[in-house]
PDB file of N, CA and C in Angstrom:
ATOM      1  N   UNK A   1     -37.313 -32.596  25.133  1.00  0.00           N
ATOM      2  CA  UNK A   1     -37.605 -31.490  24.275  1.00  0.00           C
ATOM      3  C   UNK A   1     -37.481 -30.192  25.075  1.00  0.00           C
ATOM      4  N   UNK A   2     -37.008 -29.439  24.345  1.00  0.00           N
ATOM      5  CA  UNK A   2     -36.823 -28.081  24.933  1.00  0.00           C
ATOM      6  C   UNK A   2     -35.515 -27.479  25.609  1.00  0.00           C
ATOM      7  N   UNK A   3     -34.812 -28.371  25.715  1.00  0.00           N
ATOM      8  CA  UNK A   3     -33.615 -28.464  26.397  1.00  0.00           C
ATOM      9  C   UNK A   3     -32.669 -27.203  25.288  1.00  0.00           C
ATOM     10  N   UNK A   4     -32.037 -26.413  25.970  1.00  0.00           N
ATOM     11  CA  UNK A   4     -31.111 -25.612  25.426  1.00  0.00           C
ATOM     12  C   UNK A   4     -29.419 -26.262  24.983  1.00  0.00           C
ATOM     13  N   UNK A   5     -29.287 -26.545  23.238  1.00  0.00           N
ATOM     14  CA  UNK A   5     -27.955 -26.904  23.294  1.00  0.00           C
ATOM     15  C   UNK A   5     -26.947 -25.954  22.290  1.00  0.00           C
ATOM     16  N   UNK A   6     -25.822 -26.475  22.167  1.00  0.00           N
ATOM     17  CA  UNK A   6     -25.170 -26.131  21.256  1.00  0.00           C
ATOM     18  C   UNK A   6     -24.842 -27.016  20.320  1.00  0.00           C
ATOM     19  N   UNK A   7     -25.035 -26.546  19.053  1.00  0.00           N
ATOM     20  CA  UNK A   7     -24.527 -27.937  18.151  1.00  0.00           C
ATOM     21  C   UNK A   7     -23.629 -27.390  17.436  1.00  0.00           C
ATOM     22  N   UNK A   8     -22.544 -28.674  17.154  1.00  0.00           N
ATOM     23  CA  UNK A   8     -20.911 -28.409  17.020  1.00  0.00           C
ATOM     24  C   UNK A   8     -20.157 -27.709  17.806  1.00  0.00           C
ATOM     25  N   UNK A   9     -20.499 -28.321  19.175  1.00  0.00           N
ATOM     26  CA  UNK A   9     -19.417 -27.287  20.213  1.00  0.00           C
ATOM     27  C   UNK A   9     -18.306 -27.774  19.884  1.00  0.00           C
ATOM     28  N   UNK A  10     -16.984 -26.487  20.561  1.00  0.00           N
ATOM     29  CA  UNK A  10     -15.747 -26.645  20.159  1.00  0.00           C
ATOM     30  C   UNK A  10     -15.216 -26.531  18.823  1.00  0.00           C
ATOM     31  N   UNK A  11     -16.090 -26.357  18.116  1.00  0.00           N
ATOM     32  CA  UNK A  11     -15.865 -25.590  16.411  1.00  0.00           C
ATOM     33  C   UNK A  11     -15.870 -24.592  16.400  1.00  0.00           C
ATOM     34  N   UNK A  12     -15.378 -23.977  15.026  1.00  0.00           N
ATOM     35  CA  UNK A  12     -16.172 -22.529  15.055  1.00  0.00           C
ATOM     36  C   UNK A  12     -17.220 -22.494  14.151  1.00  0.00           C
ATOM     37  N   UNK A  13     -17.843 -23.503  13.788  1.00  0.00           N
ATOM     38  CA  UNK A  13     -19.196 -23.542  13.293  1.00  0.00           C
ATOM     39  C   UNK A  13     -20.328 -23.734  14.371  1.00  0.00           C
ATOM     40  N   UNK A  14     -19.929 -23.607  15.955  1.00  0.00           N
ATOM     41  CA  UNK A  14     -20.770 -24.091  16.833  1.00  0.00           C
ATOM     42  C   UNK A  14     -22.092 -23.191  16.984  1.00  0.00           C
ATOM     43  N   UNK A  15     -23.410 -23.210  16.912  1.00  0.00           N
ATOM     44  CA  UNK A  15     -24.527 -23.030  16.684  1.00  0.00           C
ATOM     45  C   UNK A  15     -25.058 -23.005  18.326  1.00  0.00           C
ATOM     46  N   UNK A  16     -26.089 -22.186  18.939  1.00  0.00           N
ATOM     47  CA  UNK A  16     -27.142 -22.490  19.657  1.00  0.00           C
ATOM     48  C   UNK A  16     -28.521 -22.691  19.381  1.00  0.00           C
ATOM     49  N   UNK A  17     -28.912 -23.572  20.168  1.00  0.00           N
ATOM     50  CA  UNK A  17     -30.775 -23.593  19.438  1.00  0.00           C
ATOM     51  C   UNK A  17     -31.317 -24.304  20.878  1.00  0.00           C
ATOM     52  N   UNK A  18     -32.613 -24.955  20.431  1.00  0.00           N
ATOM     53  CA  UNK A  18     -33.151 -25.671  21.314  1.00  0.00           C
ATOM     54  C   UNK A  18     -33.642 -27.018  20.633  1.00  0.00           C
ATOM     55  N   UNK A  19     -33.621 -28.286  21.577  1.00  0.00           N
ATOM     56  CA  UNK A  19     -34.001 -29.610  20.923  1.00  0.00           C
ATOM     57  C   UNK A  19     -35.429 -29.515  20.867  1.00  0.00           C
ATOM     58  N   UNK A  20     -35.952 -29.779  19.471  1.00  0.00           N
ATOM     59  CA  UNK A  20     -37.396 -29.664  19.369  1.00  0.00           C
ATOM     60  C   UNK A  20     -37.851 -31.151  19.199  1.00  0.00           C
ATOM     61  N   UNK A  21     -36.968 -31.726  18.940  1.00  0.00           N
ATOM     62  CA  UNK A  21     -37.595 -33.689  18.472  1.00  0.00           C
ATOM     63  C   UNK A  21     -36.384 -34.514  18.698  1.00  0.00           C
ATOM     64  N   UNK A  22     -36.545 -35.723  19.096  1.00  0.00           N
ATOM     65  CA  UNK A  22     -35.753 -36.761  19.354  1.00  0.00           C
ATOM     66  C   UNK A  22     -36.002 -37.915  18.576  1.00  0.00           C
ATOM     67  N   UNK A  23     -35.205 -38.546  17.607  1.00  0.00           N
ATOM     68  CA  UNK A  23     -36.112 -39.157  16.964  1.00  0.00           C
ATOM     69  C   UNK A  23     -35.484 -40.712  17.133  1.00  0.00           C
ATOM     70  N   UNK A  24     -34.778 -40.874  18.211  1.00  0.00           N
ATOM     71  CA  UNK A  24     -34.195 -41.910  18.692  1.00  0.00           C
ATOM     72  C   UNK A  24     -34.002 -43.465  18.189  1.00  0.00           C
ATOM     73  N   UNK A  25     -35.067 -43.734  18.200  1.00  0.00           N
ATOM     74  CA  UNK A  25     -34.819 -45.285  17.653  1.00  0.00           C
ATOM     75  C   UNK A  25     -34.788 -45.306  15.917  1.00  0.00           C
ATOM     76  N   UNK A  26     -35.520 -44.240  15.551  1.00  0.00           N
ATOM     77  CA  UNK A  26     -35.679 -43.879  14.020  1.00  0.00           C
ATOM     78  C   UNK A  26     -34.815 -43.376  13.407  1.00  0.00           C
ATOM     79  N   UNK A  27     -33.437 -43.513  14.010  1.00  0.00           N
ATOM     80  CA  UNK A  27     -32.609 -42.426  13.769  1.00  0.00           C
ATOM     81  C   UNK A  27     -31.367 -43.600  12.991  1.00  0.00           C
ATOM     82  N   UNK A  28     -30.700 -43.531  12.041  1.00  0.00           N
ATOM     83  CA  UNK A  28     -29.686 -44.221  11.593  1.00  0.00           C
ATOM     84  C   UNK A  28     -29.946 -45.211  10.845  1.00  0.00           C
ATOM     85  N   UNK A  29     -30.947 -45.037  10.006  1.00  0.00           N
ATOM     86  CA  UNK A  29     -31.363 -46.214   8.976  1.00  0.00           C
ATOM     87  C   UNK A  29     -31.550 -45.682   7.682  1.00  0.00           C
ATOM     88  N   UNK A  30     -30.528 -46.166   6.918  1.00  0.00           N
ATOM     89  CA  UNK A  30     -30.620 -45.347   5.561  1.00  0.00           C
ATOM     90  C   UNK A  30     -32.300 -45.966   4.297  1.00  0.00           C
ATOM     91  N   UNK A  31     -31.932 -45.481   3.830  1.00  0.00           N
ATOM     92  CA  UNK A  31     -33.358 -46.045   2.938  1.00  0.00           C
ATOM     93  C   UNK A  31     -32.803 -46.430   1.490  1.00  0.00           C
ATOM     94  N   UNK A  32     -33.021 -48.218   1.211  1.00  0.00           N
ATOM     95  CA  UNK A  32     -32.529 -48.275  -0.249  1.00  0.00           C
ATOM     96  C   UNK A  32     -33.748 -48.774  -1.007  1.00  0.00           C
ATOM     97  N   UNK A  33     -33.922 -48.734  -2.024  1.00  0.00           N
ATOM     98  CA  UNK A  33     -35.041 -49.252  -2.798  1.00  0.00           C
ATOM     99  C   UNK A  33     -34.162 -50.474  -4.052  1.00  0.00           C
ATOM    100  N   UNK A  34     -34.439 -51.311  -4.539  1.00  0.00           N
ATOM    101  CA  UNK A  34     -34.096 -52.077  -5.867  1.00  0.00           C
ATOM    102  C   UNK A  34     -32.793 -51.747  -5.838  1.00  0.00           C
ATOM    103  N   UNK A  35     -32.062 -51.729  -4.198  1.00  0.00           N
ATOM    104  CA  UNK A  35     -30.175 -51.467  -4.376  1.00  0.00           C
ATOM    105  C   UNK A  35     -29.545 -50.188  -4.546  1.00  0.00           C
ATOM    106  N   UNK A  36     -30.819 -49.645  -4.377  1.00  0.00           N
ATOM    107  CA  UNK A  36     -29.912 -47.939  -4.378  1.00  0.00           C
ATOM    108  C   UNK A  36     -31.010 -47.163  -3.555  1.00  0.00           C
ATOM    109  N   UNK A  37     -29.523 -46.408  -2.903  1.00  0.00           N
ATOM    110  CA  UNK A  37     -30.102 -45.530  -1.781  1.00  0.00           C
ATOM    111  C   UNK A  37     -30.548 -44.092  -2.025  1.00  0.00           C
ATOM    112  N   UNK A  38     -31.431 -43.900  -1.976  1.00  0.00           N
ATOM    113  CA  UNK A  38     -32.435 -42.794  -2.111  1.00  0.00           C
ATOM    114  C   UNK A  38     -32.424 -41.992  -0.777  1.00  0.00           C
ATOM    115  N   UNK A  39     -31.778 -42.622   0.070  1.00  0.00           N
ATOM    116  CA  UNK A  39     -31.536 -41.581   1.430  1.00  0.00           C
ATOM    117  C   UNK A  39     -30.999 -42.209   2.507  1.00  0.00           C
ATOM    118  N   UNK A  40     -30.024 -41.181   2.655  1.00  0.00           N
ATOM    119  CA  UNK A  40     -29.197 -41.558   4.105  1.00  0.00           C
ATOM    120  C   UNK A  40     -29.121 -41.577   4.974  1.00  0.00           C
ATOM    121  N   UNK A  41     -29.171 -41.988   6.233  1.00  0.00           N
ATOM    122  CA  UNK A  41     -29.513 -41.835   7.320  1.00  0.00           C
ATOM    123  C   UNK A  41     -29.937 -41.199   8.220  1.00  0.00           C
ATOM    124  N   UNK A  42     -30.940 -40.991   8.853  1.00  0.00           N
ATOM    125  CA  UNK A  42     -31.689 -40.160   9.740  1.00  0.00           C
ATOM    126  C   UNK A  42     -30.228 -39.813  11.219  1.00  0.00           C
ATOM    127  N   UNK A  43     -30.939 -38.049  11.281  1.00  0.00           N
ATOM    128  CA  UNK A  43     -30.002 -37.894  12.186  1.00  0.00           C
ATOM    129  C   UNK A  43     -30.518 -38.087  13.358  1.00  0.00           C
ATOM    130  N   UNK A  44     -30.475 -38.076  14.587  1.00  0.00           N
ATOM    131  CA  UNK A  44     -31.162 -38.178  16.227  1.00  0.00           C
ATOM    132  C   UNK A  44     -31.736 -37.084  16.423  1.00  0.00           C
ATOM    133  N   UNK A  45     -31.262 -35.867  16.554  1.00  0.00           N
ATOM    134  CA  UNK A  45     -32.087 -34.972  16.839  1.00  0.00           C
ATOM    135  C   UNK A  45     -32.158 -33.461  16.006  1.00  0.00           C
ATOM    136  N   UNK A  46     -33.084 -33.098  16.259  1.00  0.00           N
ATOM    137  CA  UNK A  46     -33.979 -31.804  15.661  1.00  0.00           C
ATOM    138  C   UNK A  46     -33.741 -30.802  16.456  1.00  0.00           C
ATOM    139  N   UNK A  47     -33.325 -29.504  16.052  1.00  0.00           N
ATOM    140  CA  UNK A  47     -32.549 -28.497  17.246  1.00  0.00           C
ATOM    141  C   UNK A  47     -32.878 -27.559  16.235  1.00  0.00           C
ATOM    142  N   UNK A  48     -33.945 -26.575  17.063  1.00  0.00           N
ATOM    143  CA  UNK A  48     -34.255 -25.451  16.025  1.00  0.00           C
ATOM    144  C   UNK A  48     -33.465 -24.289  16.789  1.00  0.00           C
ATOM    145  N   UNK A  49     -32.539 -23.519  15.831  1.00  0.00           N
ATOM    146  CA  UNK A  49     -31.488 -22.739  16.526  1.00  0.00           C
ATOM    147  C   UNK A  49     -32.351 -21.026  16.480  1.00  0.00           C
ATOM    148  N   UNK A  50     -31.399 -20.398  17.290  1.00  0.00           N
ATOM    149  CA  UNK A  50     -31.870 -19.440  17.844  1.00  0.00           C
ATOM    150  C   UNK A  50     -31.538 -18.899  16.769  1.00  0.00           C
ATOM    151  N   UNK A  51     -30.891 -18.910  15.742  1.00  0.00           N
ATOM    152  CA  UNK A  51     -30.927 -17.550  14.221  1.00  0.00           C
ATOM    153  C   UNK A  51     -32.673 -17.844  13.334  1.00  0.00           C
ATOM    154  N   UNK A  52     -33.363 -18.661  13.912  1.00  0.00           N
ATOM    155  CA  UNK A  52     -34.100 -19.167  13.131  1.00  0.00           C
ATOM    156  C   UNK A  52     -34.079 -20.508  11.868  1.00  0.00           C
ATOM    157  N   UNK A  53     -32.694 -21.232  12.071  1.00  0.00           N
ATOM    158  CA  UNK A  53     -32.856 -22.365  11.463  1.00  0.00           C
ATOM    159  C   UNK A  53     -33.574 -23.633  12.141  1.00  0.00           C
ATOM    160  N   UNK A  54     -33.374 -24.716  11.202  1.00  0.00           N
ATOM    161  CA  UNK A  54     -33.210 -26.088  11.908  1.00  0.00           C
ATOM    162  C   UNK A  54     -32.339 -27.192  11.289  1.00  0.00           C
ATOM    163  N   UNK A  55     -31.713 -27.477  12.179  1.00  0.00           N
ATOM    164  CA  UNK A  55     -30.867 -28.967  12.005  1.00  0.00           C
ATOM    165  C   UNK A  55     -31.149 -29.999  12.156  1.00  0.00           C
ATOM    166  N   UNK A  56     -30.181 -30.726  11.741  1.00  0.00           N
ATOM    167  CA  UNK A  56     -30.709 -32.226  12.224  1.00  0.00           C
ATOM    168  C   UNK A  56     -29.056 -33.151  12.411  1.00  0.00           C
ATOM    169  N   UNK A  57     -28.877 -33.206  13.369  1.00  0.00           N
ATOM    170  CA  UNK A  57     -27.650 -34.006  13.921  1.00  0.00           C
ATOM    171  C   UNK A  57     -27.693 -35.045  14.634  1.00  0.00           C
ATOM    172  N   UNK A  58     -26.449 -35.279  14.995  1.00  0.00           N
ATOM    173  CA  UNK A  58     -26.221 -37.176  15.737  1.00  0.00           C
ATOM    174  C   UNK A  58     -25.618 -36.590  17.352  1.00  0.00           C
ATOM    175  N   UNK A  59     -25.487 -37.628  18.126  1.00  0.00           N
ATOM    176  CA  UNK A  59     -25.446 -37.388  19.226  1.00  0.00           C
ATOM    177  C   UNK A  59     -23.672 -36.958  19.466  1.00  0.00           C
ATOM    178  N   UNK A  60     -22.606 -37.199  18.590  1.00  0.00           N
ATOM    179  CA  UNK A  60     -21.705 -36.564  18.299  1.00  0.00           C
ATOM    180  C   UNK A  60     -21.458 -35.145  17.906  1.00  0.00           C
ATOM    181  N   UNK A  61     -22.431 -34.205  17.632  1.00  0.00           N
ATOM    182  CA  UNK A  61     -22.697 -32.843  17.308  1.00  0.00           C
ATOM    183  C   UNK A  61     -23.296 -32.264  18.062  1.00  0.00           C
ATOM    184  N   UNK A  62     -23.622 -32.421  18.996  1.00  0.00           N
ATOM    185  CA  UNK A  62     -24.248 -31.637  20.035  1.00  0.00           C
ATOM    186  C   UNK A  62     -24.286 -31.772  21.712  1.00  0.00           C
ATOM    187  N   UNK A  63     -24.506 -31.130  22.307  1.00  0.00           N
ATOM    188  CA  UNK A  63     -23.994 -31.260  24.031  1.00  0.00           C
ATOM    189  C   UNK A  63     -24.654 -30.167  24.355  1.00  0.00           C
ATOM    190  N   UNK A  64     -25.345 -30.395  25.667  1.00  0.00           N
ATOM    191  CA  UNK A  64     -26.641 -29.730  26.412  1.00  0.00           C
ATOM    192  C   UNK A  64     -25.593 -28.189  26.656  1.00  0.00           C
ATOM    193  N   UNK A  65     -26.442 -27.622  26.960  1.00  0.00           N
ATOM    194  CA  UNK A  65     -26.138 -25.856  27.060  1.00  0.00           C
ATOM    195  C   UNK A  65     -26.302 -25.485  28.206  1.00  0.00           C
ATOM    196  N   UNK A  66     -25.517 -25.832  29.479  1.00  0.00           N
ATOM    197  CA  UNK A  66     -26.412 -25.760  30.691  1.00  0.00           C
ATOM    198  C   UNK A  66     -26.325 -24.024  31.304  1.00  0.00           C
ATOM    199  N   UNK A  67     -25.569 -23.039  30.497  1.00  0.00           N
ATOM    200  CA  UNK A  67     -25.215 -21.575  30.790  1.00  0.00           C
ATOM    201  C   UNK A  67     -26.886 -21.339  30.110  1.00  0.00           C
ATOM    202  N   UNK A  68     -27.525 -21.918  29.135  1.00  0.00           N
ATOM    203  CA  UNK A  68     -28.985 -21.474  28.319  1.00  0.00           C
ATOM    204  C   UNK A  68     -30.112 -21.538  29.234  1.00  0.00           C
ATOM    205  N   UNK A  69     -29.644 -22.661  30.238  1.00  0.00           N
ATOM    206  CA  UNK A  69     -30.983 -23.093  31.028  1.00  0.00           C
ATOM    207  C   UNK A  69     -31.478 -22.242  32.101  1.00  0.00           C
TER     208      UNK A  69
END
């Protein structure tokens, strides 16, 4: 936690923030009830960005910021 990244580097949607939660093992399990899915899969991590949002992405969307640290 706390670590400075960018999420979607190499885009031009690429974002800075900081990792606020890891949600690691909890991460990639969709939720179905009676055969239908009511929700899709949890992303890995929680990265509250420096405009004041928060995301939630997979370990494919993001890469540590080591110019932030």
């Amino acid at each position: 936690m706390g670590t400075p990244v960018t999420v979607y580097p190499g885009t031009d949607d690429a974002l800075h923030g900081v990792v606020v939660e890891d949600f690691a093992d909890l991460a990639g399990t969709a939720v179905e009830i009676a055969g239908e899915r009511i929700v899709g899969p949890a992303r890995r991590w929680a990265v509250n960005l420096d405009d004041g949002g928060l995301v939630f992405v997979d370990d494919d969307s993001i890469a540590a910021d080591p110019q932030l640290a």
